[in-house]
N, C-alpha and C. Protein backbone atom coordinates (compact mmCIF):
# COMPACT_ATOMS: atom_id res chain seq x y z
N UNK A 1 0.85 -1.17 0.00
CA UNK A 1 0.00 0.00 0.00
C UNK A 1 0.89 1.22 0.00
N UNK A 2 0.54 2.05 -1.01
CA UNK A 2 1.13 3.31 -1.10
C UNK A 2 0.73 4.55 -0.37
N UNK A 3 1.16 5.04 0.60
CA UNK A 3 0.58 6.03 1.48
C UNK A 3 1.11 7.34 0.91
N UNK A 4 0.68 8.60 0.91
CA UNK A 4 1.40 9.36 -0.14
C UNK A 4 1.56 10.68 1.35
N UNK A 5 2.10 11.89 1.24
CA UNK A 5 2.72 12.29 3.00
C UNK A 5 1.12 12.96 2.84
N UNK A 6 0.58 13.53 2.09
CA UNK A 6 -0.94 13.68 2.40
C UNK A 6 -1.83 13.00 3.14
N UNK A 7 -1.84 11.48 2.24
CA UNK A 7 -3.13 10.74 3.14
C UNK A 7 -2.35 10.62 4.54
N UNK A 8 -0.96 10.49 5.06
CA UNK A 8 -0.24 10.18 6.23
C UNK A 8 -0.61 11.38 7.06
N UNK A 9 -0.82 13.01 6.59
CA UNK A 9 -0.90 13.85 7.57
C UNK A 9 -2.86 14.13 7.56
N UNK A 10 -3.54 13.48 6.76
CA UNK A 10 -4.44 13.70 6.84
C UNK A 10 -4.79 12.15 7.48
N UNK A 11 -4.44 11.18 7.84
CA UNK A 11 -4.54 10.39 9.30
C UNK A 11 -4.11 11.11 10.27
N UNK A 12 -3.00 11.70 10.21
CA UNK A 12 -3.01 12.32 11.64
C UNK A 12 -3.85 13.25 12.38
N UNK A 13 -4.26 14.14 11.77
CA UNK A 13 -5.11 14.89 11.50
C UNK A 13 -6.67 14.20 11.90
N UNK A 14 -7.04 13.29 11.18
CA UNK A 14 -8.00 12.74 11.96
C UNK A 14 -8.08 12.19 13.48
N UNK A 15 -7.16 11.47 13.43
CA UNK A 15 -6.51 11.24 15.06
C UNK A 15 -6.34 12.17 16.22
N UNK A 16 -6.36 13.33 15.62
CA UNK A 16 -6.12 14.40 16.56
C UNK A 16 -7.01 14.66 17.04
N UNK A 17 -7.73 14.78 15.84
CA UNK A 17 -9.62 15.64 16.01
C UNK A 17 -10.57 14.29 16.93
N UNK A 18 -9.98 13.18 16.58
CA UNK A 18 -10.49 12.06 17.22
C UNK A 18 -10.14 12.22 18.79
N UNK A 19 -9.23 12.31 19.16
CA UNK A 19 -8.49 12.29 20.33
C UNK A 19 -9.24 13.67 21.19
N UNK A 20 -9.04 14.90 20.51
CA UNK A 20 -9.56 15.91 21.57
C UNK A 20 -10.89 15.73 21.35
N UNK A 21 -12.08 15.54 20.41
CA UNK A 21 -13.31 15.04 20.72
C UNK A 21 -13.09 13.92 22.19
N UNK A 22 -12.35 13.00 22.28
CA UNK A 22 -12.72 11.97 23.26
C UNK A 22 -12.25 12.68 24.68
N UNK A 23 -11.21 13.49 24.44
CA UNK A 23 -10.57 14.16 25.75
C UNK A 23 -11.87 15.00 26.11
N UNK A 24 -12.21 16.02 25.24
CA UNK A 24 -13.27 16.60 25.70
C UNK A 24 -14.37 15.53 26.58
N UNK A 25 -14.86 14.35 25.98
CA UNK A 25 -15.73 13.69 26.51
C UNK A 25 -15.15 13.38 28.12
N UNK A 26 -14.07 13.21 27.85
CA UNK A 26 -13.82 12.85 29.21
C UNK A 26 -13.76 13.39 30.50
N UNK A 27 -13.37 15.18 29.77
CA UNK A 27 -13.69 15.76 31.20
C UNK A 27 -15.13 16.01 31.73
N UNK A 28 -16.06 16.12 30.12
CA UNK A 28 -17.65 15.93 31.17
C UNK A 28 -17.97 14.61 31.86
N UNK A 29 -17.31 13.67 31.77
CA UNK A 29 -17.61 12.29 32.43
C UNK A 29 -17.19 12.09 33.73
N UNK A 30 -15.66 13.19 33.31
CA UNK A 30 -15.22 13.45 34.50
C UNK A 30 -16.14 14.36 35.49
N UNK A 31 -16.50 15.42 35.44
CA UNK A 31 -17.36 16.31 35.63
C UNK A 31 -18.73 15.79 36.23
N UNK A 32 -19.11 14.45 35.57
CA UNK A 32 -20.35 13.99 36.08
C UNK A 32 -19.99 13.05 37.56
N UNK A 33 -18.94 12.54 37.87
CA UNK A 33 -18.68 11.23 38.86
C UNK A 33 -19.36 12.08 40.54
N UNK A 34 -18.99 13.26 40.58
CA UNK A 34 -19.68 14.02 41.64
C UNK A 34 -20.80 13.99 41.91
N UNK A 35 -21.47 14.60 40.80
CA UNK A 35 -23.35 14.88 41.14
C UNK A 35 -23.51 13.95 40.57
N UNK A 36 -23.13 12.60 40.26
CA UNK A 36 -23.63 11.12 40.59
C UNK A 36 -23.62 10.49 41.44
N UNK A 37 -22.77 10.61 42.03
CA UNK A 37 -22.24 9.93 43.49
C UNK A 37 -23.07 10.38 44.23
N UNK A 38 -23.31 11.88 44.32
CA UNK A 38 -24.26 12.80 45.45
C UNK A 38 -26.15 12.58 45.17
N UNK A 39 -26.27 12.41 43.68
CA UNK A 39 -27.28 11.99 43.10
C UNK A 39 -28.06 10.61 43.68
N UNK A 40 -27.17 10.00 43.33
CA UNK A 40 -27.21 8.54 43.93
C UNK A 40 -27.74 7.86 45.27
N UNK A 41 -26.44 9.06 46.34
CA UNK A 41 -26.47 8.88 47.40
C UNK A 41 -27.88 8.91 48.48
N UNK A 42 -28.48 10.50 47.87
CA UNK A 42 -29.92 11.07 47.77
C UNK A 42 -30.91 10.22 47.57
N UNK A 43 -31.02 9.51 46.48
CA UNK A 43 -31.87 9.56 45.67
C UNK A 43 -32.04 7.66 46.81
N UNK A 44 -30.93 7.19 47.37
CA UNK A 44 -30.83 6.29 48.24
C UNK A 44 -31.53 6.32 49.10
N UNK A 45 -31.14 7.29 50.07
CA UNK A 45 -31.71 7.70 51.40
C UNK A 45 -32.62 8.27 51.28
N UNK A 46 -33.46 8.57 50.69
CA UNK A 46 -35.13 9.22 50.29
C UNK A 46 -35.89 7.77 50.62
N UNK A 47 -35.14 6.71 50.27
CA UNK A 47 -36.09 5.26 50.40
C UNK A 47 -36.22 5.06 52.15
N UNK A 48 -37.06 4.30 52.28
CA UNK A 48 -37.86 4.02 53.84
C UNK A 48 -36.73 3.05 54.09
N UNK A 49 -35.75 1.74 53.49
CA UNK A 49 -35.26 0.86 53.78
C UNK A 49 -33.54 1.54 53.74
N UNK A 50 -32.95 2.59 53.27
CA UNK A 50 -31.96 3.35 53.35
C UNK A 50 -31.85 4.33 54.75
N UNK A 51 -32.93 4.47 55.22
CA UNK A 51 -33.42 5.96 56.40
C UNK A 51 -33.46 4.57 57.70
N UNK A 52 -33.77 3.84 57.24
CA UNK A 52 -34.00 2.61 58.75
C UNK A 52 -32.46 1.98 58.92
N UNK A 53 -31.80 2.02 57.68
CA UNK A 53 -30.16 1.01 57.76
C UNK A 53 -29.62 2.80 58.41
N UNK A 54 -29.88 3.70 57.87
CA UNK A 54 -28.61 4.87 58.78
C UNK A 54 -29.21 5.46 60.29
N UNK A 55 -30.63 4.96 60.52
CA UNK A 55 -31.12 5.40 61.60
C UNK A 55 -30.77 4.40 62.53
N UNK A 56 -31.38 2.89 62.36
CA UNK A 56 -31.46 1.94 63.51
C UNK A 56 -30.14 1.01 63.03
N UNK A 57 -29.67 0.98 61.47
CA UNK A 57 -28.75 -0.16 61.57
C UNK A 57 -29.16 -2.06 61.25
N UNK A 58 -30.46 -1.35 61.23
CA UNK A 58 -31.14 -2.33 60.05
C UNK A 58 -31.42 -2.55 58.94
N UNK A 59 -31.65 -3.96 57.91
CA UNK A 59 -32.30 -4.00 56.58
C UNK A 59 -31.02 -3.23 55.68
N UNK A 60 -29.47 -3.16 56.26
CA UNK A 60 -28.82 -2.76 55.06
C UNK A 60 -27.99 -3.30 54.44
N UNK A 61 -27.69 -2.89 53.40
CA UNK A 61 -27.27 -3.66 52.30
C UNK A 61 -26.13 -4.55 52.53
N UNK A 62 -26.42 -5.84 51.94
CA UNK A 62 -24.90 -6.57 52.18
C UNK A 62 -24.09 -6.83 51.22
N UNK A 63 -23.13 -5.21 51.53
CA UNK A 63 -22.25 -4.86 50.36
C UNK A 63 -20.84 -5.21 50.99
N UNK A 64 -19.92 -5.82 50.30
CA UNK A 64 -18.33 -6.01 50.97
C UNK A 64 -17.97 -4.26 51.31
N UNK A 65 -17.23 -4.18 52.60
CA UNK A 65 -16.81 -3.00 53.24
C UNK A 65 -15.95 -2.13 51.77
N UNK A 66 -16.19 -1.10 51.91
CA UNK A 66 -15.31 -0.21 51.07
C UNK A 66 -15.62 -0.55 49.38
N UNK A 67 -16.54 -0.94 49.04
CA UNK A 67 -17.09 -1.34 47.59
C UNK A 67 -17.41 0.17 47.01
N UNK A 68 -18.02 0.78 47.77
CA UNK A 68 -18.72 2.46 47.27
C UNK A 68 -17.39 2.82 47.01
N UNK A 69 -16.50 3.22 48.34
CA UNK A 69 -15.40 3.88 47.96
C UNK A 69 -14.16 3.58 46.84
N UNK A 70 -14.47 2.31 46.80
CA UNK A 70 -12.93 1.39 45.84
C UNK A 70 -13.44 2.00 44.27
N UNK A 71 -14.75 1.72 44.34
CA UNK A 71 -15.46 2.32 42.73
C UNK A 71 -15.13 3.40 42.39
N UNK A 72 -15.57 4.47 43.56
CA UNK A 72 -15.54 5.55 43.03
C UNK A 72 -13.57 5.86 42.80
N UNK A 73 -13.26 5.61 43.51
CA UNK A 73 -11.82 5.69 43.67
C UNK A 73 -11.21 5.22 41.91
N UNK A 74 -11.86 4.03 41.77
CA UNK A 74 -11.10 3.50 40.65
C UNK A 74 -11.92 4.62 39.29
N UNK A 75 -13.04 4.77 39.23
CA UNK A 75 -13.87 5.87 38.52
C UNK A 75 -12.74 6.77 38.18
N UNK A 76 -12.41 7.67 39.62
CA UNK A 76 -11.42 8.94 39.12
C UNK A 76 -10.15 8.73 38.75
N UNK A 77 -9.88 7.78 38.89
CA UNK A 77 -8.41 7.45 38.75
C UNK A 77 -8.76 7.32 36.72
N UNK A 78 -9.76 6.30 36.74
CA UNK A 78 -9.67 6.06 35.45
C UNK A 78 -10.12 7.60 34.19
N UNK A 79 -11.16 8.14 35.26
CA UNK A 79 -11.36 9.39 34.26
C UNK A 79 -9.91 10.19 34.39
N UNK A 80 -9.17 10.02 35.62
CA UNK A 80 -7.91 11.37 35.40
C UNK A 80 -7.36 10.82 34.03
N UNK A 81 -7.15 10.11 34.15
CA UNK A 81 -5.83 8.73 32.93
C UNK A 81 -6.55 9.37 32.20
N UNK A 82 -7.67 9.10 31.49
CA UNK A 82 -8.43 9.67 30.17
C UNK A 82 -8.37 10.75 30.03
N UNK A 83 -8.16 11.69 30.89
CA UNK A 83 -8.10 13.21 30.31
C UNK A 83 -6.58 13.38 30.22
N UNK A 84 -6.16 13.30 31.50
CA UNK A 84 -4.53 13.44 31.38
C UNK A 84 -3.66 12.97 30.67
N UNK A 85 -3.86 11.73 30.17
CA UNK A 85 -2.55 11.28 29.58
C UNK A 85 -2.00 11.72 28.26
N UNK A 86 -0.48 11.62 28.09
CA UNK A 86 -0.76 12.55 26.65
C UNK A 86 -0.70 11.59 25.73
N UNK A 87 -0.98 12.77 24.92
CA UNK A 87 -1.18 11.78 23.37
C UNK A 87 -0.08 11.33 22.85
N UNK A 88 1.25 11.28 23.04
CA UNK A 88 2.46 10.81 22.54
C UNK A 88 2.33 9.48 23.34
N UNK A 89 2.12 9.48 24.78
CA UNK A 89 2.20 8.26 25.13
C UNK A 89 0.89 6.91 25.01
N UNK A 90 0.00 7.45 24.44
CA UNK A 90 -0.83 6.29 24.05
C UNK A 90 -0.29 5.16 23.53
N UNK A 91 -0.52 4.35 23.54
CA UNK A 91 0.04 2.78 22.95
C UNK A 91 -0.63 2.14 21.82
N UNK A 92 -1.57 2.51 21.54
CA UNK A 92 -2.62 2.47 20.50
C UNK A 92 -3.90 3.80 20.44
N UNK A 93 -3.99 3.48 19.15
CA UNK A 93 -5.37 5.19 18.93
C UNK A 93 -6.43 5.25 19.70
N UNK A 94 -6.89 3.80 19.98
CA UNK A 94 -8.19 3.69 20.97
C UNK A 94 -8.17 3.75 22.58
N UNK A 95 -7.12 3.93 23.13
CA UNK A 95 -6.27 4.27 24.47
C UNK A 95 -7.42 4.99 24.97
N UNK A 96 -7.64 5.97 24.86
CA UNK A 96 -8.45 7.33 25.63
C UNK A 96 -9.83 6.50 25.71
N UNK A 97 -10.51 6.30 24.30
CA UNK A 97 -11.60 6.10 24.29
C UNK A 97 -11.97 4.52 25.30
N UNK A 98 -10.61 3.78 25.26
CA UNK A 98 -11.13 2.46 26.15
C UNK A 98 -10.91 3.06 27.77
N UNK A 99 -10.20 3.86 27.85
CA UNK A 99 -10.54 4.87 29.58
C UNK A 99 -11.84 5.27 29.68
N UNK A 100 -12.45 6.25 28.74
CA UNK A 100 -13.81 6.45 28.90
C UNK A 100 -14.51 5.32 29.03
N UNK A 101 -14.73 4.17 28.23
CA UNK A 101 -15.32 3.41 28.21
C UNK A 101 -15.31 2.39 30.05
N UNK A 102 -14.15 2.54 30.16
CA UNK A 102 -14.11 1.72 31.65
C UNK A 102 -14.66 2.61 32.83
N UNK A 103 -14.12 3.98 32.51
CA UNK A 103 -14.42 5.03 33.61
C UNK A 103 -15.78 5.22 33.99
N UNK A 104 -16.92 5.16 32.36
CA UNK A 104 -17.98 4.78 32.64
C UNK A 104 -18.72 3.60 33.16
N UNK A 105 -18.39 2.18 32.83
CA UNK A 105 -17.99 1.56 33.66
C UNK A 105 -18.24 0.96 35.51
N UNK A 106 -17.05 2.10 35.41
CA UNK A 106 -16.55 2.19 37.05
C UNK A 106 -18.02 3.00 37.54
N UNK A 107 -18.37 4.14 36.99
CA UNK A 107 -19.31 5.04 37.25
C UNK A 107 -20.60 4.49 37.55
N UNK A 108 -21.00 3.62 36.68
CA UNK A 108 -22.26 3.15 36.81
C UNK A 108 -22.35 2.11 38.24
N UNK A 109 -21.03 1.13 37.95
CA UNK A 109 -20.93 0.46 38.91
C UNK A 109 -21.14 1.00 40.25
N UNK A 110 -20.52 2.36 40.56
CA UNK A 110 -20.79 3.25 41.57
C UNK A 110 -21.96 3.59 41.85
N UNK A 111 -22.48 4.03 41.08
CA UNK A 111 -24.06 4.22 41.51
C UNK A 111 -24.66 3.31 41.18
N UNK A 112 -24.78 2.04 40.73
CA UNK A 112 -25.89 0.65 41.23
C UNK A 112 -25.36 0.59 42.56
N UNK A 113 -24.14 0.30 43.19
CA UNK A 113 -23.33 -0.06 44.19
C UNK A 113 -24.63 0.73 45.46
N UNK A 114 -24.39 2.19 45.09
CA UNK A 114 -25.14 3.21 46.17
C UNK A 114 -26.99 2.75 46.06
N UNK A 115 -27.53 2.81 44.82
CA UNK A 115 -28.52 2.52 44.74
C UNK A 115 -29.10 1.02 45.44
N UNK A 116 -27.99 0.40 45.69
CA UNK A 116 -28.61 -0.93 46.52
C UNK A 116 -28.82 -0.72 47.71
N UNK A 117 -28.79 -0.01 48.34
CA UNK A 117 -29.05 0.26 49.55
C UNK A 117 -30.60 1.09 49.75
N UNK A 118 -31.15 1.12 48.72
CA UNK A 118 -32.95 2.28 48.21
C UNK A 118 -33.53 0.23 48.69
C-alpha cells in the first residue's frame, strides 16, 4: 500500500480531532462522577429501607466493606488517565476512548453499588 505524506498527515489529523473530541468527553464524564455519586447517594436515602439502615442499623445492604469507595476511587483514577494522559504516550489510537469506556464503567458500577441500599 502506497501512502502518499498527504493521506499520512491527513490520518493524523484525523486522530487528533479524534483524540480531543474523546478528551473533551472525558472531562464531562469526568465532571459527572460528583453529582452522581451525590445523586445517587440522595436519591438512596429518600427510600424508607436506606433511612431505617442509617437510623437503627437495620435491613442494610450486604455490600463487601469499602465497595462504594474502591469504585468511586477506581472511577477517578480512570477518568484522570483519560483526560490526562498525553497523546504521545498512548500505545494504541483507541487508548483514551477504552478509559472512557471503563471510567464509565466504574461510574455506573458506583451508583448501582449506592442505589442498593434504596
Amino acid at each position: 500500500m502506497n501512502t502518499t505524506p498527504a493521506t499520512a498527515e491527513q490520518r493524523r489529523a484525523d486522530f487528533e480531532r479524534m483524540d480531543r473530541n474523546l478528551r473533551s468527553a472525558s472531562w464531562i464524564a469526568l465532571g459527572t462522577l460528583v453529582p452522581v455519586f451525590v445523586g445517587a447517594g440522595l436519591l438512596a436515602l429518600s427510600s424508607p429501607r436506606a433511612s431505617r439502615c442509617l437510623t437503627y442499623g437495620e435491613e442494610c445492604a450486604d455490600l463487601p466493606t469499602g465497595s462504594v469507595p474502591g469504585s468511586f476511587a477506581v472511577a477517578l483514577v480512570l477518568g484522570i488517565a483519560a483526560v490526562a494522559w498525553p497523546r504521545k504516550w498512548l500505545p494504541f489510537t483507541s487508548t483514551r476512548g477504552w478509559l472512557l469506556g471503563l471510567h464509565g464503567a466504574a461510574q455506573l458500577m458506583m451508583a448501582s453499588l449506592i442505589l442498593s441500599y434504596a
